[in-house]
PDB file of N, CA and C in Angstrom:
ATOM      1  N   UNK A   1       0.848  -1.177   0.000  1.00  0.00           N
ATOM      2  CA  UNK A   1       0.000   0.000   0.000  1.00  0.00           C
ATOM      3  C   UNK A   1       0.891   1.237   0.000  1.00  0.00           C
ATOM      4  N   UNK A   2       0.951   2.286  -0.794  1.00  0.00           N
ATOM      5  CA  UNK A   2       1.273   3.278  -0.969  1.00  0.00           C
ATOM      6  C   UNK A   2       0.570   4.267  -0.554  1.00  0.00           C
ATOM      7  N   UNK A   3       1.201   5.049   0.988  1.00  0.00           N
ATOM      8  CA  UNK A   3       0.774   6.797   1.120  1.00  0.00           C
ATOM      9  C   UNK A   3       1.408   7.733   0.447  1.00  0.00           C
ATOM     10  N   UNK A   4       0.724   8.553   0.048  1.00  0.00           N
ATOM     11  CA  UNK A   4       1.799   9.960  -0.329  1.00  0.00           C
ATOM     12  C   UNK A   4       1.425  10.847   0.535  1.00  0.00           C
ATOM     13  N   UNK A   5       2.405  11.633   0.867  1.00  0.00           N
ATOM     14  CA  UNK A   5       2.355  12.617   1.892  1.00  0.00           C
ATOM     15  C   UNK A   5       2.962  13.953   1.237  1.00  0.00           C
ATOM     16  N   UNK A   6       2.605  15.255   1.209  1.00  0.00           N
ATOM     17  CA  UNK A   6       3.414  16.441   0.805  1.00  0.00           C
ATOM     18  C   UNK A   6       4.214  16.556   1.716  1.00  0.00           C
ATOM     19  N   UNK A   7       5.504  16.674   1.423  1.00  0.00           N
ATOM     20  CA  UNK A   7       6.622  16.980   2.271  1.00  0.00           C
ATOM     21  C   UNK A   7       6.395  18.062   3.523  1.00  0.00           C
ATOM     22  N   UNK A   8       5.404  19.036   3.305  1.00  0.00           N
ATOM     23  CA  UNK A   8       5.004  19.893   3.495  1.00  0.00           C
ATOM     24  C   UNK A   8       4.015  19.965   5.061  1.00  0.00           C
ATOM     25  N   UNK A   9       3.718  18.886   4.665  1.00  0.00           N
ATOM     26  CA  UNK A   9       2.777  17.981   5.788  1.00  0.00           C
ATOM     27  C   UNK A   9       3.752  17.871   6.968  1.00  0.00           C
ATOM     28  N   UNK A  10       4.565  17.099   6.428  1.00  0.00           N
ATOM     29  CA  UNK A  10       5.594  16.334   7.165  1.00  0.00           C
ATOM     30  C   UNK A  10       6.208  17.258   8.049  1.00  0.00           C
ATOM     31  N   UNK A  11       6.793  18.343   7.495  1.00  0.00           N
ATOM     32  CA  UNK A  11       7.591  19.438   8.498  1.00  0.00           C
ATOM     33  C   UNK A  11       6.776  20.011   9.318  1.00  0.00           C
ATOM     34  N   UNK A  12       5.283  20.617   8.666  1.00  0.00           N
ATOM     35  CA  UNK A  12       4.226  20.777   9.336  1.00  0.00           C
ATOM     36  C   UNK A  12       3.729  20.051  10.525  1.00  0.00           C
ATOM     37  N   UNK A  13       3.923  18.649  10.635  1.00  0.00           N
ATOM     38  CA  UNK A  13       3.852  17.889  12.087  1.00  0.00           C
ATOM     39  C   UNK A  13       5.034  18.020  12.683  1.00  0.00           C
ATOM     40  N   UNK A  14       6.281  17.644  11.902  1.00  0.00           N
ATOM     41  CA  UNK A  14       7.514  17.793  12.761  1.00  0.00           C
ATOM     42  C   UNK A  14       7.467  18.790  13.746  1.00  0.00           C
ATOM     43  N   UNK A  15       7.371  20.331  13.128  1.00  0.00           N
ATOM     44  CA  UNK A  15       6.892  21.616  13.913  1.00  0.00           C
ATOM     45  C   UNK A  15       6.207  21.478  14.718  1.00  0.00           C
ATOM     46  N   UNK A  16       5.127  21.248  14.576  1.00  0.00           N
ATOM     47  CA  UNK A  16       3.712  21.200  15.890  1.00  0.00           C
ATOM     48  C   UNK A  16       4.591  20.052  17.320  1.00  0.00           C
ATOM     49  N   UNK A  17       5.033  19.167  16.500  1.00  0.00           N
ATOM     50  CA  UNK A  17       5.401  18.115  17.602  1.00  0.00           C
ATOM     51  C   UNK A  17       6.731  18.756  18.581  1.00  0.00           C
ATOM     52  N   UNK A  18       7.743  19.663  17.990  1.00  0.00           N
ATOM     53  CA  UNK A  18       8.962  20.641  18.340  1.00  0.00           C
ATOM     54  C   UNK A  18       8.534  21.290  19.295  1.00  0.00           C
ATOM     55  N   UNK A  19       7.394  21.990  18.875  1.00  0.00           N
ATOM     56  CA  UNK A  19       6.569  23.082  19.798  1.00  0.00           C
ATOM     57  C   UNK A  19       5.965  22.492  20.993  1.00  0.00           C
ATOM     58  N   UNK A  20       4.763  21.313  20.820  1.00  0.00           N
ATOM     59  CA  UNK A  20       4.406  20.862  21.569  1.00  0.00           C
ATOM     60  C   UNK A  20       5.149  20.028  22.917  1.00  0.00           C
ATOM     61  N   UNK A  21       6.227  19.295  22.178  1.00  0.00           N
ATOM     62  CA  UNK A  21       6.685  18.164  23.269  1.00  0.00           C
ATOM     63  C   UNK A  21       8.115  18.575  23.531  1.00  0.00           C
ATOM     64  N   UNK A  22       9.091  19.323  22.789  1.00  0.00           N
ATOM     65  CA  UNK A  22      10.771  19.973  22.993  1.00  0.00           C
ATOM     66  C   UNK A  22      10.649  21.177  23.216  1.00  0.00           C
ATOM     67  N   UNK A  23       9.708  21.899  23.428  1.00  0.00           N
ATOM     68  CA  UNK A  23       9.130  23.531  24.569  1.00  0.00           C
ATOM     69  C   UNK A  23       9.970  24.382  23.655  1.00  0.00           C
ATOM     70  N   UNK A  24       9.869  23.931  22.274  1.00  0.00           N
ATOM     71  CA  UNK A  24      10.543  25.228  21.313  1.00  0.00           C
ATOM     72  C   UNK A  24       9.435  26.253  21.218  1.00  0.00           C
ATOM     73  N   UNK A  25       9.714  27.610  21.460  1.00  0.00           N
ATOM     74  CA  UNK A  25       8.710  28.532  21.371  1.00  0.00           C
ATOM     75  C   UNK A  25       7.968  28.738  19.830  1.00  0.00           C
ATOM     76  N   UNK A  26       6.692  29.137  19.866  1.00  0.00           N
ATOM     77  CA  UNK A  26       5.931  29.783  18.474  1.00  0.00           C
ATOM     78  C   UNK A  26       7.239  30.311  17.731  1.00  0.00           C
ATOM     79  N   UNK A  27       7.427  31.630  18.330  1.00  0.00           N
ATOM     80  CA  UNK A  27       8.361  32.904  17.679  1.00  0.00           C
ATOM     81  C   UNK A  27       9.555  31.622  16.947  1.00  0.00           C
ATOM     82  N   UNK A  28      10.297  31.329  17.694  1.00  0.00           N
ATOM     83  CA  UNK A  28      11.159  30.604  16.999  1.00  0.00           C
ATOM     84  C   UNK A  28      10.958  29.712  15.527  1.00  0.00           C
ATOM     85  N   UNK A  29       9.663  28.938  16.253  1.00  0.00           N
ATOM     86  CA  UNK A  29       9.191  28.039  14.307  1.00  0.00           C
ATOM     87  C   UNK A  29       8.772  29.341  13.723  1.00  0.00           C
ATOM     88  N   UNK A  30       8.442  30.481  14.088  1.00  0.00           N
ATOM     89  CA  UNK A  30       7.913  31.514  12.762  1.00  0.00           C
ATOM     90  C   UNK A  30       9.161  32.025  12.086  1.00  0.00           C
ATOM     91  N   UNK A  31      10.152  32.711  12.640  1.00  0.00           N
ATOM     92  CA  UNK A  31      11.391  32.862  12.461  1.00  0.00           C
ATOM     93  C   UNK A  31      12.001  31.927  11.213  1.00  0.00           C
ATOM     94  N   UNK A  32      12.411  30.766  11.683  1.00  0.00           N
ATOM     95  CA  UNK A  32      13.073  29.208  10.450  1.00  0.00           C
ATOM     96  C   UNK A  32      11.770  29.122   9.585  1.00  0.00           C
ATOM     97  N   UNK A  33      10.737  29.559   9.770  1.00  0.00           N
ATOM     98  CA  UNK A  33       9.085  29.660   8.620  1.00  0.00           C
ATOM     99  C   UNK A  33      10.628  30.953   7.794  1.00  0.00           C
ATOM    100  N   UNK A  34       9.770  31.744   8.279  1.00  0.00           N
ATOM    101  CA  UNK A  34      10.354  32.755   7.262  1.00  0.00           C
ATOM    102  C   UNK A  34      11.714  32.611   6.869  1.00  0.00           C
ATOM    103  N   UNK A  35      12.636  32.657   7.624  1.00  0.00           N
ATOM    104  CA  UNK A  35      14.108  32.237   6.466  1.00  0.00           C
ATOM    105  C   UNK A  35      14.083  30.943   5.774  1.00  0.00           C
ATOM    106  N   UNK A  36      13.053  30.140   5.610  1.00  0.00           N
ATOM    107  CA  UNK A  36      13.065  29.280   4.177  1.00  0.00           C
ATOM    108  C   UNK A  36      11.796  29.756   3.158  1.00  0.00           C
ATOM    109  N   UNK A  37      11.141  30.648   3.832  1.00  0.00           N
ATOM    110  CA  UNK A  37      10.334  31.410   2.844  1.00  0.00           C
ATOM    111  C   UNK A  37      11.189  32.268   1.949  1.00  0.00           C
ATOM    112  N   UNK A  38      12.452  32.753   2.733  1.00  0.00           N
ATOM    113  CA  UNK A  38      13.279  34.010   1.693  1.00  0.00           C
ATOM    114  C   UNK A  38      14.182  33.152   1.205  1.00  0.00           C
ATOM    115  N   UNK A  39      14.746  32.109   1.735  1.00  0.00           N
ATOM    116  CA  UNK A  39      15.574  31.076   1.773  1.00  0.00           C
ATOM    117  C   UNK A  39      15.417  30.664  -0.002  1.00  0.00           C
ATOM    118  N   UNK A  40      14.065  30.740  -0.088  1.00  0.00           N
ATOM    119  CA  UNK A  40      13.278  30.021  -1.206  1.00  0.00           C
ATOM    120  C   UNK A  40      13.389  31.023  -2.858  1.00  0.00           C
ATOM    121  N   UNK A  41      13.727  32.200  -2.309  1.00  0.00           N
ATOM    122  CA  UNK A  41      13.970  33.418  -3.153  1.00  0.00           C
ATOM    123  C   UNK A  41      15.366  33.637  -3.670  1.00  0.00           C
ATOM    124  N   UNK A  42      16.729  33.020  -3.579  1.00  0.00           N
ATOM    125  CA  UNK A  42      17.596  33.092  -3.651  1.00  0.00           C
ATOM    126  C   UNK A  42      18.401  32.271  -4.799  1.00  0.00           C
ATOM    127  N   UNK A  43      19.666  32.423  -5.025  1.00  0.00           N
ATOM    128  CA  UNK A  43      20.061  31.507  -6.193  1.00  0.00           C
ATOM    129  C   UNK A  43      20.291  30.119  -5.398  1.00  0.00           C
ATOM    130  N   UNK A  44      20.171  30.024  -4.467  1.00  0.00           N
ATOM    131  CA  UNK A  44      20.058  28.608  -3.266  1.00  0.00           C
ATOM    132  C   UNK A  44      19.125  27.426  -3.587  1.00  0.00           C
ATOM    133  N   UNK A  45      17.761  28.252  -4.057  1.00  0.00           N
ATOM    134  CA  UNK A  45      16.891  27.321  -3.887  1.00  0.00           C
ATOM    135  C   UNK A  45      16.540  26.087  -5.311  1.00  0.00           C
ATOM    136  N   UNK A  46      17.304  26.002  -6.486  1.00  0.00           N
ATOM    137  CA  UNK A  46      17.452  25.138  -7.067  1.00  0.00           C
ATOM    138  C   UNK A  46      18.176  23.839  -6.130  1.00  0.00           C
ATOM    139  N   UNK A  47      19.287  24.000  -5.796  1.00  0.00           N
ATOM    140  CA  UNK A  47      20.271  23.421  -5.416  1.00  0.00           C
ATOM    141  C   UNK A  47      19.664  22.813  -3.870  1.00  0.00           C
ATOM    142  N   UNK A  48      18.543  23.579  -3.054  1.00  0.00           N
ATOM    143  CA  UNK A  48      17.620  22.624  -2.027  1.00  0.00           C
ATOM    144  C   UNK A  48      16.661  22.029  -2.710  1.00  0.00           C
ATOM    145  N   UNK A  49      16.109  22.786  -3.646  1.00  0.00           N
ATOM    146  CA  UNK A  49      14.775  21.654  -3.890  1.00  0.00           C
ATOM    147  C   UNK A  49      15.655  20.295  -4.829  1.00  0.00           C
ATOM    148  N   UNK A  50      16.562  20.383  -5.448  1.00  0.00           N
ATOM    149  CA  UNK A  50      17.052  18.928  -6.500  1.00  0.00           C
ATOM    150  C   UNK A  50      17.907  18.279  -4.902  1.00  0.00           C
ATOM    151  N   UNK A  51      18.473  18.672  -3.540  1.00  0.00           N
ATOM    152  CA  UNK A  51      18.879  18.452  -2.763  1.00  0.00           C
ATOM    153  C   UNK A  51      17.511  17.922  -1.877  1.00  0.00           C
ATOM    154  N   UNK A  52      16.338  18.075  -1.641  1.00  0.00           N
ATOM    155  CA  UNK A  52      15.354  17.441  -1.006  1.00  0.00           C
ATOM    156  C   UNK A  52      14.652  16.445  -1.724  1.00  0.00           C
ATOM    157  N   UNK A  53      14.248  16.493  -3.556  1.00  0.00           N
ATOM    158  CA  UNK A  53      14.004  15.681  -4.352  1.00  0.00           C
ATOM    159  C   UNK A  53      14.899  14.349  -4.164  1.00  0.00           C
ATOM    160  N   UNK A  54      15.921  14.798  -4.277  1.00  0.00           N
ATOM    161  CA  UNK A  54      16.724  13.386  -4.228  1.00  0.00           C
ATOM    162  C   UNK A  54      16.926  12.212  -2.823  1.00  0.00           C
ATOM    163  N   UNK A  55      17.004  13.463  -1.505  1.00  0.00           N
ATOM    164  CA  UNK A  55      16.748  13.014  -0.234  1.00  0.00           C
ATOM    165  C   UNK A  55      15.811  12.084   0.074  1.00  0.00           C
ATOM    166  N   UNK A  56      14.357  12.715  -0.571  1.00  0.00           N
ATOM    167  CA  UNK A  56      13.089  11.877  -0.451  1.00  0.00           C
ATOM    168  C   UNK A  56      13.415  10.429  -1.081  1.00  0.00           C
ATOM    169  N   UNK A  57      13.919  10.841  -2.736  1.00  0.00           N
ATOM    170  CA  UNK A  57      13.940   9.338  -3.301  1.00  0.00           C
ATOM    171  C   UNK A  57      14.643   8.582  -2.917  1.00  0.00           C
ATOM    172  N   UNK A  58      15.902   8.654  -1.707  1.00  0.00           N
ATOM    173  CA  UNK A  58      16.625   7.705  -1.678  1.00  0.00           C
ATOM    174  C   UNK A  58      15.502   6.903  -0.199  1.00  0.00           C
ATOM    175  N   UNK A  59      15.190   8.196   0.394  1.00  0.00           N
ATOM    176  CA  UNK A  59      14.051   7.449   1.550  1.00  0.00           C
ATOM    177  C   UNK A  59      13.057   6.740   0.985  1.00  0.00           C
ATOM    178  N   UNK A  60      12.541   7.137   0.211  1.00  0.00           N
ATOM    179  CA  UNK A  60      11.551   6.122  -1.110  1.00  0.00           C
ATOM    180  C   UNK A  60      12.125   4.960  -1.458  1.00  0.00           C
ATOM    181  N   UNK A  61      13.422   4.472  -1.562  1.00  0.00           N
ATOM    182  CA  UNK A  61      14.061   3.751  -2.385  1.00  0.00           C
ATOM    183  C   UNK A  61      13.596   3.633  -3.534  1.00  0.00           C
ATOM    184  N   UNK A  62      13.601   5.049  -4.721  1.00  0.00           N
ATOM    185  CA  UNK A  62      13.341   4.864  -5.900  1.00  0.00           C
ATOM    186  C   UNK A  62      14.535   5.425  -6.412  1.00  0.00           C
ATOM    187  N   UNK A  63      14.893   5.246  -8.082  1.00  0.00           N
ATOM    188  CA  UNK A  63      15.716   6.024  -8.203  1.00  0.00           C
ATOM    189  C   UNK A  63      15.305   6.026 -10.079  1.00  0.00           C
ATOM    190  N   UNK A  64      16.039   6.871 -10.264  1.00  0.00           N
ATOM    191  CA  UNK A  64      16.028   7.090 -11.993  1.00  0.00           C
ATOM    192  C   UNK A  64      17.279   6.922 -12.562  1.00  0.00           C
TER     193      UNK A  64
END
């Protein structure tokens, strides 16, 4: 059986669970929110997204 999940999801619980159970404050996850929001604006962000694409697939064990 195959789930798909948006990666998106995933950090999205990671966060809530940071906050909730390792007493990391709000301010702080809004903060690392926004420097990968600008993070995302830069000549950087080719080189994370083909750097998280590939991350996932090796956790997938798929490959091309």
């Amino acid at each position: 059986m195959t789930v798909s999940l948006p990666l998106v999801a995933v950090l999205g619980v990671i966060a809530w669970a940071a906050i909730k159970f390792l007493g990391i404050r709000l301010w702080v996850a809004v903060v690392i929110a926004l420097f990968g929001f600008w993070l995302s604006h830069t000549f950087l962000a080719p080189a994370i997204e083909s750097g998280s694409k590939s991350g996932v697939d090796i956790v997938n064990g798929s490959t091309k």
